[in-house]
N, C-alpha and C. Protein backbone atom coordinates (compact mmCIF):
# COMPACT_ATOMS: atom_id res chain seq x y z
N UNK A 1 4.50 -7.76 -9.52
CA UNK A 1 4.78 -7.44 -8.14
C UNK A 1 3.55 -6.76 -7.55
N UNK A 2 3.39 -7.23 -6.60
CA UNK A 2 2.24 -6.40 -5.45
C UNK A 2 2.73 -5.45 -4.34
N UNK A 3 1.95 -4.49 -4.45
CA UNK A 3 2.54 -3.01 -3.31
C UNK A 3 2.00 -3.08 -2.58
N UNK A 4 1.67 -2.72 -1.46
CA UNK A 4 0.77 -2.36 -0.62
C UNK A 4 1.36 -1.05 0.54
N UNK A 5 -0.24 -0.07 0.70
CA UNK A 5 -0.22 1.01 1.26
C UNK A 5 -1.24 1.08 1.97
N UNK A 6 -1.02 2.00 3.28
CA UNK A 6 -1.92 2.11 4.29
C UNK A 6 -1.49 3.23 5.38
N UNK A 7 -2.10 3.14 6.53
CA UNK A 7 -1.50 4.51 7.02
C UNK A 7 -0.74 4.29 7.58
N UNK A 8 0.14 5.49 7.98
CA UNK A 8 1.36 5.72 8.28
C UNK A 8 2.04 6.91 8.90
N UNK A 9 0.73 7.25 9.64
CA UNK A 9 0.76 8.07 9.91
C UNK A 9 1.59 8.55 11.81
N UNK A 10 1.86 7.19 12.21
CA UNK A 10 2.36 6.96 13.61
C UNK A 10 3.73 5.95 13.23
N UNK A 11 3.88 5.72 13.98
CA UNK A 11 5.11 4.82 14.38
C UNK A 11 4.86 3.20 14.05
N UNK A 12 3.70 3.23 15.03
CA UNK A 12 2.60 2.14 15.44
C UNK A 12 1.84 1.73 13.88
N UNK A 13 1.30 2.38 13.23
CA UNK A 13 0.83 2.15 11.90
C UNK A 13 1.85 2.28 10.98
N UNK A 14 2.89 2.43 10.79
CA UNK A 14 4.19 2.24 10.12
C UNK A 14 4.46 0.98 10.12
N UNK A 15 4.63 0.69 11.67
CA UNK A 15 4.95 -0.87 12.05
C UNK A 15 3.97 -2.12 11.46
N UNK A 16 2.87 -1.93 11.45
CA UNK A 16 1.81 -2.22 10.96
C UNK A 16 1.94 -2.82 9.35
N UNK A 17 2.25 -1.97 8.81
CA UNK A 17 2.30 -1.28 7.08
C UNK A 17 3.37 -2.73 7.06
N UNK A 18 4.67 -2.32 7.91
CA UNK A 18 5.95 -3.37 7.17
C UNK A 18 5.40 -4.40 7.44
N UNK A 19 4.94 -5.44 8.75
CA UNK A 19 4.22 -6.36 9.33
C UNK A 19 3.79 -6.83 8.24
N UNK A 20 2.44 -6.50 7.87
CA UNK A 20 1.37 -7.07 6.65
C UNK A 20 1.79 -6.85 5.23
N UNK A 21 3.54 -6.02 5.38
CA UNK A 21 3.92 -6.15 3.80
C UNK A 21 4.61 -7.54 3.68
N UNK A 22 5.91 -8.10 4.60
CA UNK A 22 6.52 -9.37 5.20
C UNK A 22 4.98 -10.42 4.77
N UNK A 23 3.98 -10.45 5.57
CA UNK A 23 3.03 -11.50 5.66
C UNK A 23 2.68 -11.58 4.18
N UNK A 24 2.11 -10.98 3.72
CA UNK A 24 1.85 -11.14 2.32
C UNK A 24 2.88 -10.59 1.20
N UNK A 25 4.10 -10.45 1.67
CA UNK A 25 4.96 -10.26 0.00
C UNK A 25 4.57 -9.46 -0.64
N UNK A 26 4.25 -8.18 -0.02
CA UNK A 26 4.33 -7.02 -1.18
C UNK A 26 5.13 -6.20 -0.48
N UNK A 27 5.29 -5.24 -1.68
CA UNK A 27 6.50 -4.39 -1.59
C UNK A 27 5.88 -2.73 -1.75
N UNK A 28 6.31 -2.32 -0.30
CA UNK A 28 6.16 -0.69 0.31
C UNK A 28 6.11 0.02 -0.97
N UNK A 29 5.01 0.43 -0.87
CA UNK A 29 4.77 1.69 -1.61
C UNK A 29 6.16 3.05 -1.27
N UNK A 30 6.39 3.04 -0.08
CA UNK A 30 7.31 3.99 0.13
C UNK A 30 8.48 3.51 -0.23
N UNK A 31 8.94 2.50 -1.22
CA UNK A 31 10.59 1.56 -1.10
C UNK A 31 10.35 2.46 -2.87
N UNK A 32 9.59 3.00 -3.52
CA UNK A 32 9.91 3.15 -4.78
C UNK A 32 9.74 2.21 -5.38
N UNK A 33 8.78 0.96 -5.78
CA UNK A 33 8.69 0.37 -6.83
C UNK A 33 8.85 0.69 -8.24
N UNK A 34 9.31 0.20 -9.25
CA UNK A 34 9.41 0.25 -10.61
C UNK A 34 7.99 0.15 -11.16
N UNK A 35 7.39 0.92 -11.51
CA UNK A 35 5.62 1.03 -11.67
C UNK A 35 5.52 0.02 -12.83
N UNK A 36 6.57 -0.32 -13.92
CA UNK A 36 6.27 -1.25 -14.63
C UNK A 36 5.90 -2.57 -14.22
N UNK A 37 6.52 -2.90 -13.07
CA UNK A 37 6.86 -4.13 -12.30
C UNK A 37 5.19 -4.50 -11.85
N UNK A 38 4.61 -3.51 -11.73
CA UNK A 38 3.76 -3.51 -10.40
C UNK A 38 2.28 -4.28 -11.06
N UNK A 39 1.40 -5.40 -10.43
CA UNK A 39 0.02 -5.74 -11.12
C UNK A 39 -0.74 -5.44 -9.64
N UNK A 40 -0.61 -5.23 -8.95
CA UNK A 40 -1.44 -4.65 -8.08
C UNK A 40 -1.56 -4.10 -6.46
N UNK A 41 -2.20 -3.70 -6.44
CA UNK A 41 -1.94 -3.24 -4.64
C UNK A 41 -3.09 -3.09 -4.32
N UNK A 42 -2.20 -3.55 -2.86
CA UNK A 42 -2.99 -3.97 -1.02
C UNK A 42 -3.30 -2.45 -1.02
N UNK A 43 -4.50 -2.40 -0.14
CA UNK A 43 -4.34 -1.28 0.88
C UNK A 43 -5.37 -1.75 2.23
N UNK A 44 -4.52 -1.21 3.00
CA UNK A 44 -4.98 -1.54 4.64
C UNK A 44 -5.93 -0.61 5.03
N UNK A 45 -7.17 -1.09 5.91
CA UNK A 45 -8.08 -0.48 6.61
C UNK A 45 -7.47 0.94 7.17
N UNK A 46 -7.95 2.00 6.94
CA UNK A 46 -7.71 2.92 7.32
C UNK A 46 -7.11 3.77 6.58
N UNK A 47 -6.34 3.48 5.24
CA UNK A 47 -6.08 4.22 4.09
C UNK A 47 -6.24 5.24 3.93
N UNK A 48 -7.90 5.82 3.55
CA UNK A 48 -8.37 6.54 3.52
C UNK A 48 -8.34 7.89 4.33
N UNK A 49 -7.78 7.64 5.51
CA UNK A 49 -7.28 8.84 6.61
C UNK A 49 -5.92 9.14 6.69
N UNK A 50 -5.06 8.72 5.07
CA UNK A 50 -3.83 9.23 5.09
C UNK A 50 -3.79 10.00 4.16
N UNK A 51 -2.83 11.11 3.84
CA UNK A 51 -3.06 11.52 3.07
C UNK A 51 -1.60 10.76 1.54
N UNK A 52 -0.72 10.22 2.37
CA UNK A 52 0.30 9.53 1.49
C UNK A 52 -0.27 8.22 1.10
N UNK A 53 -1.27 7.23 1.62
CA UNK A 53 -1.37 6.41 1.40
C UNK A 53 -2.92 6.45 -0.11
N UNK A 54 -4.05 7.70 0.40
CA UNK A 54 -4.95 8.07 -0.22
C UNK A 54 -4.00 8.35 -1.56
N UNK A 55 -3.10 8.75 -1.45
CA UNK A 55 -2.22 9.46 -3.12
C UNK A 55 -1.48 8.13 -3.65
N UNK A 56 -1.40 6.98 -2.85
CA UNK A 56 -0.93 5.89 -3.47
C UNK A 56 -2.02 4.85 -4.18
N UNK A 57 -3.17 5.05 -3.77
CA UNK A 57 -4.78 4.49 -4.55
C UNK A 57 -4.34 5.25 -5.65
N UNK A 58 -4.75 6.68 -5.68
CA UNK A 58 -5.10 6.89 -6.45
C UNK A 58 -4.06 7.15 -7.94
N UNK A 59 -2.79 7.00 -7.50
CA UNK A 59 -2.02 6.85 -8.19
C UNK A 59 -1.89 5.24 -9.14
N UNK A 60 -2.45 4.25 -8.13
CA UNK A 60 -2.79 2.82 -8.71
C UNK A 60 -4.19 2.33 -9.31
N UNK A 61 -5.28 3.53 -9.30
CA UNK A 61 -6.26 3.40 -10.10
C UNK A 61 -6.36 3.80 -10.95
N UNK A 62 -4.98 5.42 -11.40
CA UNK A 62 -4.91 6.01 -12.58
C UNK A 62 -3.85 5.25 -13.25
N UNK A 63 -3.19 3.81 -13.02
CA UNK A 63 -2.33 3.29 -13.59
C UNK A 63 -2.86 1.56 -14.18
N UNK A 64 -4.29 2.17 -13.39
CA UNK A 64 -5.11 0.96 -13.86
C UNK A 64 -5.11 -0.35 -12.98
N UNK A 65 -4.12 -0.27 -12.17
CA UNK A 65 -3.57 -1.60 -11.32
C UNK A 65 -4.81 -2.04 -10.18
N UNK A 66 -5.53 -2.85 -10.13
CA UNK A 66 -6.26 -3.71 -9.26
C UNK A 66 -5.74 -3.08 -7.98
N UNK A 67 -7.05 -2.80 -7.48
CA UNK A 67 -6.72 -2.49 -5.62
C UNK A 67 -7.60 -3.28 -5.08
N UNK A 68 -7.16 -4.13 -3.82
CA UNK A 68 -7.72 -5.26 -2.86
C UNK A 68 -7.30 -4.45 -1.73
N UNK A 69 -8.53 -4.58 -1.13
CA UNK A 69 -8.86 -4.46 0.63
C UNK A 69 -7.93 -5.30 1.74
N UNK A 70 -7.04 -5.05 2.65
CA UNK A 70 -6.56 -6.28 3.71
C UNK A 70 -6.74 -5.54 4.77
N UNK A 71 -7.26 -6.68 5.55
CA UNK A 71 -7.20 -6.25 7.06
C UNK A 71 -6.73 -7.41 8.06
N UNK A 72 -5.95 -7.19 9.37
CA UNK A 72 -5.49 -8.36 9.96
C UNK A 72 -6.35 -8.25 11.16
């Protein structure tokens, strides 16, 4: 399964987050995935200026899982 995280910090970038999770079939970092389940995660432009989404990298680089860049 693929996660993907990004910011989320508005309404508007929330909306965003579900949008490009639907388009590409991954599943919200915020829905609780089963971490066994998981081979890798999205993260969306702007990541980096969240602080929930920054703790979801780095939670998927200390679990070893492949992180890919998306932007729409």
């Amino acid at each position: 399964m693929i996660v993907i995280t990004g910011p989320q910090r508005t309404p508007d970038e929330l909306g965003d987050l579900i949008e490009m999770s639907a388009i590409l079939d991954a599943t919200l970092m915020t829905d609780h995935p089963t971490f066994a389940d998981v081979t890798g995660l999205y993260r969306m432009a702007g990541w980096d200026c969240c602080a929930q989404a920054t703790a979801d990298v780095l939670l998927a680089t200390s679990f070893g899982w492949p992180v890919k860049d998306v932007a729409f």
